[in-house]
N, C-alpha and C. Protein backbone atom coordinates (compact mmCIF):
# COMPACT_ATOMS: atom_id res chain seq x y z
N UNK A 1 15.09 210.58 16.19
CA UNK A 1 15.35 211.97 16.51
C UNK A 1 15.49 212.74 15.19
N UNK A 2 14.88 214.00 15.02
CA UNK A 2 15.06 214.67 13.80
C UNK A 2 15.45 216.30 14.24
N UNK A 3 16.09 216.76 13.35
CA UNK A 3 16.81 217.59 13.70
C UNK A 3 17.36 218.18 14.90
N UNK A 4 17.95 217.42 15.37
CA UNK A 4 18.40 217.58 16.97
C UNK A 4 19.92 218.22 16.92
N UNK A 5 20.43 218.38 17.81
CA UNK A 5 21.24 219.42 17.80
C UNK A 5 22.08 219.64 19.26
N UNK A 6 23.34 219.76 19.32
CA UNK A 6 24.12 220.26 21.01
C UNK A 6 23.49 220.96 21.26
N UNK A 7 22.58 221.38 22.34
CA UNK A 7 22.18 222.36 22.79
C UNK A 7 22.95 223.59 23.28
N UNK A 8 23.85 222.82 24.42
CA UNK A 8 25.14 223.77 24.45
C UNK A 8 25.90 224.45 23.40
N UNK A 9 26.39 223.66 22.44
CA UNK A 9 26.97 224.72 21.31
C UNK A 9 25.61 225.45 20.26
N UNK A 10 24.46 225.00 20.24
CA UNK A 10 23.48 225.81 19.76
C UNK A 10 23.19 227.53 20.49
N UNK A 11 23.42 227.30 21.81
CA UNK A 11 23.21 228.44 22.34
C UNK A 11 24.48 229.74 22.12
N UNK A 12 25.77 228.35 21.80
CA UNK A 12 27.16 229.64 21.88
C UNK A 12 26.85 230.13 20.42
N UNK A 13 26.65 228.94 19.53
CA UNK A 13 26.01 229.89 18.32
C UNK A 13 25.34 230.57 17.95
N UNK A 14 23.51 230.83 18.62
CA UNK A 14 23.22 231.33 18.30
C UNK A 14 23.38 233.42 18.86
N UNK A 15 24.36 232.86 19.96
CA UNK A 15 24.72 234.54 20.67
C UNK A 15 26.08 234.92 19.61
N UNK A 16 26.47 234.11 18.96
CA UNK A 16 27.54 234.70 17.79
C UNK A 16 26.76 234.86 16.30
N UNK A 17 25.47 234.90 16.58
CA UNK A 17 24.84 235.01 15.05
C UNK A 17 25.57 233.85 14.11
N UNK A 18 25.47 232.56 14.43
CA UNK A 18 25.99 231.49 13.49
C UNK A 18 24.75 230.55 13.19
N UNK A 19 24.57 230.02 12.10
CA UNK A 19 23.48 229.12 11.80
C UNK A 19 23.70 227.66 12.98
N UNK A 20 22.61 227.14 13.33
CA UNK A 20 22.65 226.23 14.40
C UNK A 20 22.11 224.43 12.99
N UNK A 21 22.99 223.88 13.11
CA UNK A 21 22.71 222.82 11.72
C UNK A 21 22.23 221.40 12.76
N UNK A 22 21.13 221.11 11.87
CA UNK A 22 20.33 219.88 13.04
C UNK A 22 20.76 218.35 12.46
N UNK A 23 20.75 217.38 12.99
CA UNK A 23 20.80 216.01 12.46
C UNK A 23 19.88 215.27 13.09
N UNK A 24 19.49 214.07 12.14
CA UNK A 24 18.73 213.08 11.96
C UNK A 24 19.96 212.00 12.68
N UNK A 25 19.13 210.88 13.76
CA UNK A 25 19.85 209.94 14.40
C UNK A 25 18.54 209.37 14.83
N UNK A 26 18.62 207.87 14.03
CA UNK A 26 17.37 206.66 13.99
C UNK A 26 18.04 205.32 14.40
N UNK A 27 17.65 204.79 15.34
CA UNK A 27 17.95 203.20 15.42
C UNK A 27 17.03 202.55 15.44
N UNK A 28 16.51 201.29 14.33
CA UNK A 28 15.71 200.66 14.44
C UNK A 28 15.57 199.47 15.21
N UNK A 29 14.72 198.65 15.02
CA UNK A 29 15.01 197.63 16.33
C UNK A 29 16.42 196.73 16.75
N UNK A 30 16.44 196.45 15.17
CA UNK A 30 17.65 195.23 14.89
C UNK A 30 19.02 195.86 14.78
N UNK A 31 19.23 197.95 15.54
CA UNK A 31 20.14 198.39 14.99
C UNK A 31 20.48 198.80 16.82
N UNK A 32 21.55 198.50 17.10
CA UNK A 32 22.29 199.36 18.11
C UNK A 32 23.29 200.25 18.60
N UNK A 33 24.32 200.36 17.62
CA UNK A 33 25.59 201.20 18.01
C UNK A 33 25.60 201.87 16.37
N UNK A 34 25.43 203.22 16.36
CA UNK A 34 25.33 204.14 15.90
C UNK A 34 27.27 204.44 15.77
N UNK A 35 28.21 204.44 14.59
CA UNK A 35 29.38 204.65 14.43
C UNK A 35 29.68 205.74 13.43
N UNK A 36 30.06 206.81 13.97
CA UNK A 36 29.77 207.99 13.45
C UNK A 36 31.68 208.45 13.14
N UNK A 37 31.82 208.87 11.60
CA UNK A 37 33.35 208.89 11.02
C UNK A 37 33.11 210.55 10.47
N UNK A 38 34.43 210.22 10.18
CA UNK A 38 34.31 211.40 9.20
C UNK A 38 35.46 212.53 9.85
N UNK A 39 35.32 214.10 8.60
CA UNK A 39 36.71 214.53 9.24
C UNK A 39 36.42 215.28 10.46
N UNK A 40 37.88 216.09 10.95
CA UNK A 40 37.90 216.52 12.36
C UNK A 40 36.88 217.75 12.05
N UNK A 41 36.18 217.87 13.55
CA UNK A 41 35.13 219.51 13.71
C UNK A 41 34.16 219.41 12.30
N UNK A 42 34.02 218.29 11.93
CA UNK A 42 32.90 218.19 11.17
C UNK A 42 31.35 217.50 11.37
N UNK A 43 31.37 217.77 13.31
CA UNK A 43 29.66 217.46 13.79
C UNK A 43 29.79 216.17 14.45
N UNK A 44 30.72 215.30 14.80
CA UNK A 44 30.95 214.23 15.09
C UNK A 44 30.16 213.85 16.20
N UNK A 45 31.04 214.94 17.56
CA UNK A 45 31.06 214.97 18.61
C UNK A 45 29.61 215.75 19.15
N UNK A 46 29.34 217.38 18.06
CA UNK A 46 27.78 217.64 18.74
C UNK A 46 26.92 216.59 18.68
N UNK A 47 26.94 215.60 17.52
CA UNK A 47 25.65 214.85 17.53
C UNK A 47 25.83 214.07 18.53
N UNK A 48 27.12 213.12 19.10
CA UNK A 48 26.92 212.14 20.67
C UNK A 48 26.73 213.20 21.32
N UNK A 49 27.21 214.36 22.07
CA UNK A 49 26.32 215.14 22.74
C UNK A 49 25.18 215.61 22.60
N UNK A 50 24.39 215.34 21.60
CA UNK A 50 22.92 215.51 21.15
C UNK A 50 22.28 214.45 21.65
N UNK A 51 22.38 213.06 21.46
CA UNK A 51 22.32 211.85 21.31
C UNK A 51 22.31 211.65 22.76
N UNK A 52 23.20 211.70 23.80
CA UNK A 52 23.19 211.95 25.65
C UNK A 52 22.50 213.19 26.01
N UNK A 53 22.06 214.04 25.58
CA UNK A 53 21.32 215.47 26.01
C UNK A 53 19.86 214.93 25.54
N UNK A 54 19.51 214.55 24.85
CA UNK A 54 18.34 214.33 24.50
C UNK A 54 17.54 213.37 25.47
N UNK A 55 18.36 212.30 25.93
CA UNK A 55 18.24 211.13 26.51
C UNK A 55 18.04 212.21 27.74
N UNK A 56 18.88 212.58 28.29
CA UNK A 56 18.76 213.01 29.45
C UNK A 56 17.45 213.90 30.09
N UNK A 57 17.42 214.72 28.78
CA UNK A 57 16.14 215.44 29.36
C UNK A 57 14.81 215.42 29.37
N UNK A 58 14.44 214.25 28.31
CA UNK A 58 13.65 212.96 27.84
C UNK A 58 13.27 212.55 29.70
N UNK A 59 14.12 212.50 30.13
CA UNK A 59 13.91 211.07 31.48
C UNK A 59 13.76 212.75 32.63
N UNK A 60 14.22 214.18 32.70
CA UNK A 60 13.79 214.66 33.32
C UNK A 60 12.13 215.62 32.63
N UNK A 61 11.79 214.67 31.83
CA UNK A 61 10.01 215.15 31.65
C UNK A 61 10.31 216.86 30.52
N UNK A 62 11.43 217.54 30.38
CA UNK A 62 11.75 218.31 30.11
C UNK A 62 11.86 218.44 27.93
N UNK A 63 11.65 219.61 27.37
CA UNK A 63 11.48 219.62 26.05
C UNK A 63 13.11 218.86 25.74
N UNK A 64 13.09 219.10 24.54
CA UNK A 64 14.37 218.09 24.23
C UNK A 64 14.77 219.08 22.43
N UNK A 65 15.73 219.56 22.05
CA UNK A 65 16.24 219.90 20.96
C UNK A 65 16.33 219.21 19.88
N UNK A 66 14.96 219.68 19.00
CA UNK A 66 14.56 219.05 17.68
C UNK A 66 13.38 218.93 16.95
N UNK A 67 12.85 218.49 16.11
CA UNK A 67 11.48 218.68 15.78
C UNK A 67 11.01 217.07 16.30
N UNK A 68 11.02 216.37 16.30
CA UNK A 68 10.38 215.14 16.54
C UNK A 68 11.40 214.26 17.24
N UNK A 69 11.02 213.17 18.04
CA UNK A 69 11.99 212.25 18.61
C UNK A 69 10.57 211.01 19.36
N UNK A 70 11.36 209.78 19.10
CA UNK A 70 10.48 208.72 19.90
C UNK A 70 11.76 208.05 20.83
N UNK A 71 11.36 208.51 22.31
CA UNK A 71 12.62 207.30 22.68
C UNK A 71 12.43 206.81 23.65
N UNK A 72 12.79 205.43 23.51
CA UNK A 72 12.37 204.27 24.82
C UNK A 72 12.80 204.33 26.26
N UNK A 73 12.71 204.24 27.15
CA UNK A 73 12.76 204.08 28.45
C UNK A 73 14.38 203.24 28.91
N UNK A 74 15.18 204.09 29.85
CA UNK A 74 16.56 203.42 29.67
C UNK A 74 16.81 203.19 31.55
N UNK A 75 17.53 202.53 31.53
CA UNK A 75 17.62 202.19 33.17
C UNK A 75 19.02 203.22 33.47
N UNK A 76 19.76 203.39 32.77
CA UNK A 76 20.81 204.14 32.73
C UNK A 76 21.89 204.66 31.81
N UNK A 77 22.69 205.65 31.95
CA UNK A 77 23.33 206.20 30.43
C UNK A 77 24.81 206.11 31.15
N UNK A 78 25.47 205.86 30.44
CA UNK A 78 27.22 205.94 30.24
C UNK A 78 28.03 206.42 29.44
N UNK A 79 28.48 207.27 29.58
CA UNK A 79 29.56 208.30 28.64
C UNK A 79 30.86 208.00 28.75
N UNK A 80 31.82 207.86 27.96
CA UNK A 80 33.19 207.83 28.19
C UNK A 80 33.17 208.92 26.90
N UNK A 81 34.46 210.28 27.01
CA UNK A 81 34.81 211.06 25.90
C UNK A 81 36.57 211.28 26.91
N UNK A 82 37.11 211.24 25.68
CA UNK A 82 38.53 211.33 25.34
C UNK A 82 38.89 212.84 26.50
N UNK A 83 39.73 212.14 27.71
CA UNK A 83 40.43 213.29 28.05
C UNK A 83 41.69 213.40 28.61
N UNK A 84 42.21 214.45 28.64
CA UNK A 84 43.75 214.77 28.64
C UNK A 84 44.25 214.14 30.14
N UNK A 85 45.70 213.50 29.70
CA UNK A 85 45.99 213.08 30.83
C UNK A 85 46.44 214.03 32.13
N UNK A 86 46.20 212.98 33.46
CA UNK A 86 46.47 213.93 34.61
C UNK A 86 47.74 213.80 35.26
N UNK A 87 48.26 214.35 35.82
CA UNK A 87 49.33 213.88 36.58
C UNK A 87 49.35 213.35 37.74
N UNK A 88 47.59 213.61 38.26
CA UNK A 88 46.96 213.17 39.78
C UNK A 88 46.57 211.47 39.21
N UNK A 89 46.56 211.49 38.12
CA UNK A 89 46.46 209.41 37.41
C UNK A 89 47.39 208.76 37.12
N UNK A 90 47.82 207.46 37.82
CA UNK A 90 48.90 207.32 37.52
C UNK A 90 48.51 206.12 35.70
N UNK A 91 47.26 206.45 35.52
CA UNK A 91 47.52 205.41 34.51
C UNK A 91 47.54 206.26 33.16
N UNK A 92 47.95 205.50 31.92
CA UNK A 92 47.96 206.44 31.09
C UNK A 92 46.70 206.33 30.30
N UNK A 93 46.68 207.49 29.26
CA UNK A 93 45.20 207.41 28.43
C UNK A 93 44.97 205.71 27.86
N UNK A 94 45.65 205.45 27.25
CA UNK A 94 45.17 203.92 26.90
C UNK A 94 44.13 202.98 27.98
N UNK A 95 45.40 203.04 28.84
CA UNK A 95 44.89 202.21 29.72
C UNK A 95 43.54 202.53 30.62
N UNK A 96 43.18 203.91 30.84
CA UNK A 96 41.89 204.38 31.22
C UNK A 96 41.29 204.45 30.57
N UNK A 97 40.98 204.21 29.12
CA UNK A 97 40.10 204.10 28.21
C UNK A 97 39.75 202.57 28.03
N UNK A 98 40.82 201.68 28.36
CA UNK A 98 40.31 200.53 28.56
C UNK A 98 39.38 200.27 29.66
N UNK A 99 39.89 201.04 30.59
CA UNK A 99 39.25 200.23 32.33
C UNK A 99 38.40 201.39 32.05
N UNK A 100 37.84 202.18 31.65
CA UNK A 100 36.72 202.78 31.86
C UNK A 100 35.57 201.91 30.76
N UNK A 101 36.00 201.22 29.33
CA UNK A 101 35.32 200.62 28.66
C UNK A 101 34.83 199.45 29.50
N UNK A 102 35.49 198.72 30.19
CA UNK A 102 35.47 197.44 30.53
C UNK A 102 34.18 197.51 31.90
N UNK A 103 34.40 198.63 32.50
CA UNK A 103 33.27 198.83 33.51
C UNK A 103 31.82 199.25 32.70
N UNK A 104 32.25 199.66 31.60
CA UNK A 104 30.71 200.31 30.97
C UNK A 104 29.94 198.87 30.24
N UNK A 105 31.39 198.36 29.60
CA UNK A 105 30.53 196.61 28.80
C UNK A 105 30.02 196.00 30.41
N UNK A 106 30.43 196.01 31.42
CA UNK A 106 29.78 194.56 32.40
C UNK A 106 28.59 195.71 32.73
N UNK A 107 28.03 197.08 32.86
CA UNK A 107 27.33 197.53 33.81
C UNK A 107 26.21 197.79 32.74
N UNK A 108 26.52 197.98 31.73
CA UNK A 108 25.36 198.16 30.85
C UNK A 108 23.97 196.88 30.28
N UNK A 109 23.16 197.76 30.52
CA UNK A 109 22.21 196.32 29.86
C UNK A 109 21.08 197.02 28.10
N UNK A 110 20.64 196.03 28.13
CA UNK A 110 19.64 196.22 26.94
C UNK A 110 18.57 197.58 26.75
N UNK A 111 18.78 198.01 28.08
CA UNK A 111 17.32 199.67 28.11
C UNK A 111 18.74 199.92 28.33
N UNK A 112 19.94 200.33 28.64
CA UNK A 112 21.16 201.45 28.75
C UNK A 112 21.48 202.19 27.37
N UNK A 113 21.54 203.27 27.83
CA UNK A 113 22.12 203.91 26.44
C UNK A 113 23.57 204.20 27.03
N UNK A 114 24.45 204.22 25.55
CA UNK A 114 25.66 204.43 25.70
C UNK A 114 26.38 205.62 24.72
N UNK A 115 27.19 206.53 25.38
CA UNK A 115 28.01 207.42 24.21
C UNK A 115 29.36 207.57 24.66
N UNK A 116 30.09 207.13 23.43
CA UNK A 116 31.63 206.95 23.49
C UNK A 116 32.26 208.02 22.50
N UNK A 117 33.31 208.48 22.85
CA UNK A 117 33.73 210.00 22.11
C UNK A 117 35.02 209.58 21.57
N UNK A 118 35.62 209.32 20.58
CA UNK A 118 37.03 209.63 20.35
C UNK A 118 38.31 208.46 21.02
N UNK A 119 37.57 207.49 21.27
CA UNK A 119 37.99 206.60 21.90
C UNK A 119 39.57 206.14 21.71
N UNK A 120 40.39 205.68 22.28
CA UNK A 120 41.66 204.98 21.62
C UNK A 120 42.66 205.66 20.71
N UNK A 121 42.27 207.14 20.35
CA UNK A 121 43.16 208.13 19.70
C UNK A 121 44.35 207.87 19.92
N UNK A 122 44.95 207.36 21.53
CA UNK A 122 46.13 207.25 21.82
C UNK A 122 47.10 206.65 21.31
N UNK A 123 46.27 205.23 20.39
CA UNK A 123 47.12 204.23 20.16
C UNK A 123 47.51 203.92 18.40
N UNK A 124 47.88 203.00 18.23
CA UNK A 124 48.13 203.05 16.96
C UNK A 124 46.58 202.76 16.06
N UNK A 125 46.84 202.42 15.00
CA UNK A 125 45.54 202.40 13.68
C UNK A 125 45.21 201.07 14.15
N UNK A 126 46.13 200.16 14.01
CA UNK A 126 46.03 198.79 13.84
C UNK A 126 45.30 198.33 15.81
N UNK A 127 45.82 198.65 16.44
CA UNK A 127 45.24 198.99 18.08
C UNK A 127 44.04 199.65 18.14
N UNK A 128 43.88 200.70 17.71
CA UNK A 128 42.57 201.63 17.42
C UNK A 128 41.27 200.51 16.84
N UNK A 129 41.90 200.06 16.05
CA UNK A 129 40.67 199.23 14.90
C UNK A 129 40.51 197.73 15.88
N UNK A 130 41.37 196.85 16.25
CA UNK A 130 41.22 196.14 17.07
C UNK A 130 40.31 195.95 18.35
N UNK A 131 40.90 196.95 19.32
CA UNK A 131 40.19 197.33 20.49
C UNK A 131 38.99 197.90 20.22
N UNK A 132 38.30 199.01 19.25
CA UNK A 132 37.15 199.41 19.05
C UNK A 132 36.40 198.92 18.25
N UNK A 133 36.89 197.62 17.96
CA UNK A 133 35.45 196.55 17.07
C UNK A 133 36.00 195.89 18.32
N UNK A 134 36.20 195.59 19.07
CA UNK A 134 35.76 194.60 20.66
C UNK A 134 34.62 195.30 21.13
N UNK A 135 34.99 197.20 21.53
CA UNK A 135 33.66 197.35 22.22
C UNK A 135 32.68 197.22 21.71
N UNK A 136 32.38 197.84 20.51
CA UNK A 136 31.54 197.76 19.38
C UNK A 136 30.64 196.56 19.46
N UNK A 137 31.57 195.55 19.40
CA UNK A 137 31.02 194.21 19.32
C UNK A 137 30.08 193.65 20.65
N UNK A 138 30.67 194.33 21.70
CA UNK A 138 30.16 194.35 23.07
C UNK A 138 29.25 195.01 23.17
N UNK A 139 28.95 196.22 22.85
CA UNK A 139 27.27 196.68 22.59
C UNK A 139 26.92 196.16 21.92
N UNK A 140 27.35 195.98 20.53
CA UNK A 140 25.98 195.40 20.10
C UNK A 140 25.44 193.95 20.63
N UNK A 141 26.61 193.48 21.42
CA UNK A 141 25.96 191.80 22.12
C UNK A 141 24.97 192.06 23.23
N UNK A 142 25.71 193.40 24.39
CA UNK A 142 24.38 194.01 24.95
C UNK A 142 23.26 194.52 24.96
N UNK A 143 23.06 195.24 23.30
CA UNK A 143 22.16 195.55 23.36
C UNK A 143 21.63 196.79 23.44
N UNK A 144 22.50 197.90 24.39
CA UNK A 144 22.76 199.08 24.75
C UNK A 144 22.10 199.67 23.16
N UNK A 145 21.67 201.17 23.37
CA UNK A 145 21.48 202.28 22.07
C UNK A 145 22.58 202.93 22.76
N UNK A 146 23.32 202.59 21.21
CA UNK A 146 24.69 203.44 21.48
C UNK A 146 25.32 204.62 20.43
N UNK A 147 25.94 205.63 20.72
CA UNK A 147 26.83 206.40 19.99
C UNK A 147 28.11 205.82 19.94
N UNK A 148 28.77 205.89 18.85
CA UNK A 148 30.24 205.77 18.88
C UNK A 148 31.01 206.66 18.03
N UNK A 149 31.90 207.27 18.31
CA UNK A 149 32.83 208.46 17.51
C UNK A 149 33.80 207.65 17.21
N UNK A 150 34.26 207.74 16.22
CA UNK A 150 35.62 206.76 15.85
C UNK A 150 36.49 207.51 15.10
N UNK A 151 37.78 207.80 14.72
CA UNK A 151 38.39 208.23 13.72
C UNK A 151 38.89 207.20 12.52
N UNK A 152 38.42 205.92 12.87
CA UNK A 152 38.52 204.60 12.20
C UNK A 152 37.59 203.82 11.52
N UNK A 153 37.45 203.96 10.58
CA UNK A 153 36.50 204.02 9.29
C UNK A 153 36.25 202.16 9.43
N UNK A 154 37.00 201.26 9.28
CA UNK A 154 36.67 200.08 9.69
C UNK A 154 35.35 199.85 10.69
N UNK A 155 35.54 200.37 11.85
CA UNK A 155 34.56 200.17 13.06
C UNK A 155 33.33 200.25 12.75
N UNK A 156 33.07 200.93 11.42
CA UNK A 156 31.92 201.41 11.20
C UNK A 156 31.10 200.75 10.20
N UNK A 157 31.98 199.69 9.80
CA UNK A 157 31.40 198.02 8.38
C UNK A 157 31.53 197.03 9.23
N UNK A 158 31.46 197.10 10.57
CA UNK A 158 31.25 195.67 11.08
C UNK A 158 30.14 194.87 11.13
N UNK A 159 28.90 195.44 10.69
CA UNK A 159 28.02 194.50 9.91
C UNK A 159 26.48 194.39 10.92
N UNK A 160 25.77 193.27 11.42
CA UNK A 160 24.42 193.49 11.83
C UNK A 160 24.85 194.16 13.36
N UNK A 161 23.95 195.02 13.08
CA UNK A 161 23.64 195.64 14.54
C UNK A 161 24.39 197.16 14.67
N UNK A 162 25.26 197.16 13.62
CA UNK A 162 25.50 198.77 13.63
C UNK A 162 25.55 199.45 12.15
N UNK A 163 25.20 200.70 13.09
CA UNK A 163 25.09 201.91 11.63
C UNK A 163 26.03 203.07 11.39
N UNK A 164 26.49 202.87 10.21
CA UNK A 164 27.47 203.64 10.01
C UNK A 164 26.61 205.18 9.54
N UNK A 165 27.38 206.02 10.10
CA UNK A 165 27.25 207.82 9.82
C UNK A 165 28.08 208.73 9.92
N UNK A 166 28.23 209.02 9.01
CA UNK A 166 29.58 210.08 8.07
C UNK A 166 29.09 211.25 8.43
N UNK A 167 30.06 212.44 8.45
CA UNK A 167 30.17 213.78 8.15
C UNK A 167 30.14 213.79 7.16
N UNK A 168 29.63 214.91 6.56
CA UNK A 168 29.59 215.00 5.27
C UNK A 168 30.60 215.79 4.89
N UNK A 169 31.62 215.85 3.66
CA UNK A 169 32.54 216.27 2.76
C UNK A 169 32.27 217.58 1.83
N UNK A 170 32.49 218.36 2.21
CA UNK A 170 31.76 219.55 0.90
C UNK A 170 33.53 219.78 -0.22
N UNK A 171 33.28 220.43 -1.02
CA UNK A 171 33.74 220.26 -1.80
C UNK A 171 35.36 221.04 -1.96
N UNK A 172 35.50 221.83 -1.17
CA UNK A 172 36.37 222.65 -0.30
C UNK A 172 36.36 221.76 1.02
N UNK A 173 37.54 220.98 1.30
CA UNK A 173 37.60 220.08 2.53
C UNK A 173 37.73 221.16 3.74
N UNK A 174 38.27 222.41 3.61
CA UNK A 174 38.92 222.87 4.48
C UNK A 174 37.92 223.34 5.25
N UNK A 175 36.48 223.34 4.80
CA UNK A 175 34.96 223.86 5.36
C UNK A 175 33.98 222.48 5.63
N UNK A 176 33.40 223.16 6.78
CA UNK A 176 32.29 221.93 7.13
C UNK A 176 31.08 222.39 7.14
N UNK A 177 30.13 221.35 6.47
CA UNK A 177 28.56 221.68 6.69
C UNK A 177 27.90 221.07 8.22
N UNK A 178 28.42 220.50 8.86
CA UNK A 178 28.19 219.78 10.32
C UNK A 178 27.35 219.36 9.91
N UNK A 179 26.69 218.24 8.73
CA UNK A 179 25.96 217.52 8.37
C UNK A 179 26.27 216.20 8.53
N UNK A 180 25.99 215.17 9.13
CA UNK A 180 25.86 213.80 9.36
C UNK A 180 24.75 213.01 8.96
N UNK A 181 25.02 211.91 8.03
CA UNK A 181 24.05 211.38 7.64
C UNK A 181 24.28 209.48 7.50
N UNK A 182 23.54 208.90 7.32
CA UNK A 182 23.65 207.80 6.89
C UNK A 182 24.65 207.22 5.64
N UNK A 183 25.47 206.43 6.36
CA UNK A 183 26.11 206.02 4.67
C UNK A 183 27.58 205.56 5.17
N UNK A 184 28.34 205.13 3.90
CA UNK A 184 29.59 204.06 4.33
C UNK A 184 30.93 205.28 4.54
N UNK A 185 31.71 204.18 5.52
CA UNK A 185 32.99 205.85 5.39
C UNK A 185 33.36 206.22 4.52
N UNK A 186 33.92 207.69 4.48
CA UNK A 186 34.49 208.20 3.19
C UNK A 186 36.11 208.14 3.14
N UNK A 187 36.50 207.37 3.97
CA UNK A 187 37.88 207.50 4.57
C UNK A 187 38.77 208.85 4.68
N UNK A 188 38.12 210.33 4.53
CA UNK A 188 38.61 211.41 4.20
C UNK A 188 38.86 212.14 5.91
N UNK A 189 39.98 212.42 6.65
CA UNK A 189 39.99 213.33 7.25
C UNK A 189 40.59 214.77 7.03
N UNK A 190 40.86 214.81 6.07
CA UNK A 190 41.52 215.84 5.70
C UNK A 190 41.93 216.93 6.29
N UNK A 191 43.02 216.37 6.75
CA UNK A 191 43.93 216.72 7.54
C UNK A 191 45.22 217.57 7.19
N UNK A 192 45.22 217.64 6.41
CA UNK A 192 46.43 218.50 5.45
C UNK A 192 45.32 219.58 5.52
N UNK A 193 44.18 219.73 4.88
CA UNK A 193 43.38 220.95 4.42
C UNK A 193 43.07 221.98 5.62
N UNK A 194 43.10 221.15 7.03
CA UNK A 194 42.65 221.70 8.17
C UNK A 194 44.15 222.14 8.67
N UNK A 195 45.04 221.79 8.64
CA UNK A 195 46.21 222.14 8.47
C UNK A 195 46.87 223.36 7.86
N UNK A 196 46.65 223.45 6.47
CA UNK A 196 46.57 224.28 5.81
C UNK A 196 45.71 226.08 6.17
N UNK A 197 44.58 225.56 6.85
CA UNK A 197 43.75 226.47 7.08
C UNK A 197 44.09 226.85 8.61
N UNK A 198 45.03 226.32 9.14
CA UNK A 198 45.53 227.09 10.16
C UNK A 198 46.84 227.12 10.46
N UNK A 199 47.15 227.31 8.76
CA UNK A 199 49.18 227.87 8.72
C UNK A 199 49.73 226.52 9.48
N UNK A 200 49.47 225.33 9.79
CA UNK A 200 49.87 224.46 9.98
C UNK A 200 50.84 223.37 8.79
N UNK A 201 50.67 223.96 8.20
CA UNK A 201 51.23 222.68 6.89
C UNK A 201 52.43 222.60 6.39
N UNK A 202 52.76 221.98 5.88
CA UNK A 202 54.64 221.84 5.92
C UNK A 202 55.14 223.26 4.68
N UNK A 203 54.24 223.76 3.83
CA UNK A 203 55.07 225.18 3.56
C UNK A 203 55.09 226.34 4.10
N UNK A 204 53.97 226.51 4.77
CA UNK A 204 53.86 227.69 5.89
C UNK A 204 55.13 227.24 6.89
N UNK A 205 55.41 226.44 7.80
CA UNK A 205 55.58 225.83 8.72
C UNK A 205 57.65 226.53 8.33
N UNK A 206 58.11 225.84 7.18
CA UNK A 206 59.15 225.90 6.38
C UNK A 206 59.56 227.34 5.64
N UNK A 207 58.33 228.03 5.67
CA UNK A 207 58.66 229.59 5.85
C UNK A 207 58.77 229.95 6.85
N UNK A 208 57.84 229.77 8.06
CA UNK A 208 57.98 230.49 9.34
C UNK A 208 59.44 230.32 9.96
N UNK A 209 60.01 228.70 9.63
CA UNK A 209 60.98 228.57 10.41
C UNK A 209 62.55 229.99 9.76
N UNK A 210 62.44 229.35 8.57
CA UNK A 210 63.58 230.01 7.64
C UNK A 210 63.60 231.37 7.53
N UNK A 211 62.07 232.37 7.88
CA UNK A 211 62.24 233.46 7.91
C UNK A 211 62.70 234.12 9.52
């Protein structure tokens, strides 16, 4: 896929006069789960929704957002993305992120594509990194072409069969180029800077209170 793009947020951008920024997303034969890092609102999430939109409209015969794309024939697609708990569920986010993983590893096969969003946020680092090199490890044993969003830079050096892809870092953290590319994590979320940039940070925070 070359310069592909959310379609959905391409359109809210382009009615706000905002530049619409495209990415490159390649799996070669011997490559299956695509593990995509990097900091927050820096393109993570448009590209797995690029990555399932493309697929989708690919299989309804329909144009697809980008200059070029080759993509194989899938028996079916599966999405899991991170959402807020309900009070109509009695289980909590963890645990539905498990039992929703666990139905996607037995139902998926080798033509399935898969996109996972933000997975395991709930839990700790050491839980986070654990549980998401299991699934990880589970596509790539299936086979599935997969997306994976991680906030866990580990998931993304686990070695044959997946490819690591970063946001890119500009030089002012507190700004993003929504550029994603090939390459090892940068371990940077910079999170203080995004913080910072929305009066979030412990001296704003320590004025607001005291004044």
């Amino acid at each position: 896929m070359r310069d592909t793009f959310d379609l959905a947020m391409a359109i809210d951008l382009q009615r706000r006069g905002a530049p619409v920024v495209g990415n490159d997303l390649l799996l070669r034969a011997d490559e299956h789960v695509a593990v995509v890092t990097g900091p927050n609102h820096g393109g993570k999430t448009a590209l797995a929704r690029a990555f399932g939109q493309i697929h989708h409209l690919t299989a309804l015969g329909l144009p697809i957002p980008g200059t070029a794309a080759e993509i194989g024939l899938f028996d079916a697609m599966f999405t899991q993305f991170e959402r807020p708990e309900s009070a109509d569920d009695g289980r909590g986010r963890l645990e539905a992120d498990i039992s929703g993983m666990r139905e996607i590893l037995a139902a998926a096969t080798r033509r399935s594509v898969v996109v996972m969003n933000e997975t395991f946020s709930s839990t700790s680092l050491a839980d986070g990194i654990r549980l998401g090199s299991a699934v990880v490890r589970g596509l790539v044993e299936t086979g599935a072409r997969s997306v994976y969003v991680t906030f866990v830079d580990e998931i993304a050096e686990l070695g044959a069969g997946v490819v690591s892809m970063t946001a890119d870092i500009p030089a002012d953290p507190s700004t993003r180029t929504f550029r994603v590319r090939r390459g090892r994590p940068q371990g940077l979320a910079h999170a203080e800077a995004m913080a910072r940039r929305h009066g979030l940070d412990e001296d704003t925070l320590r004025r607001r209170i005291t004044s």
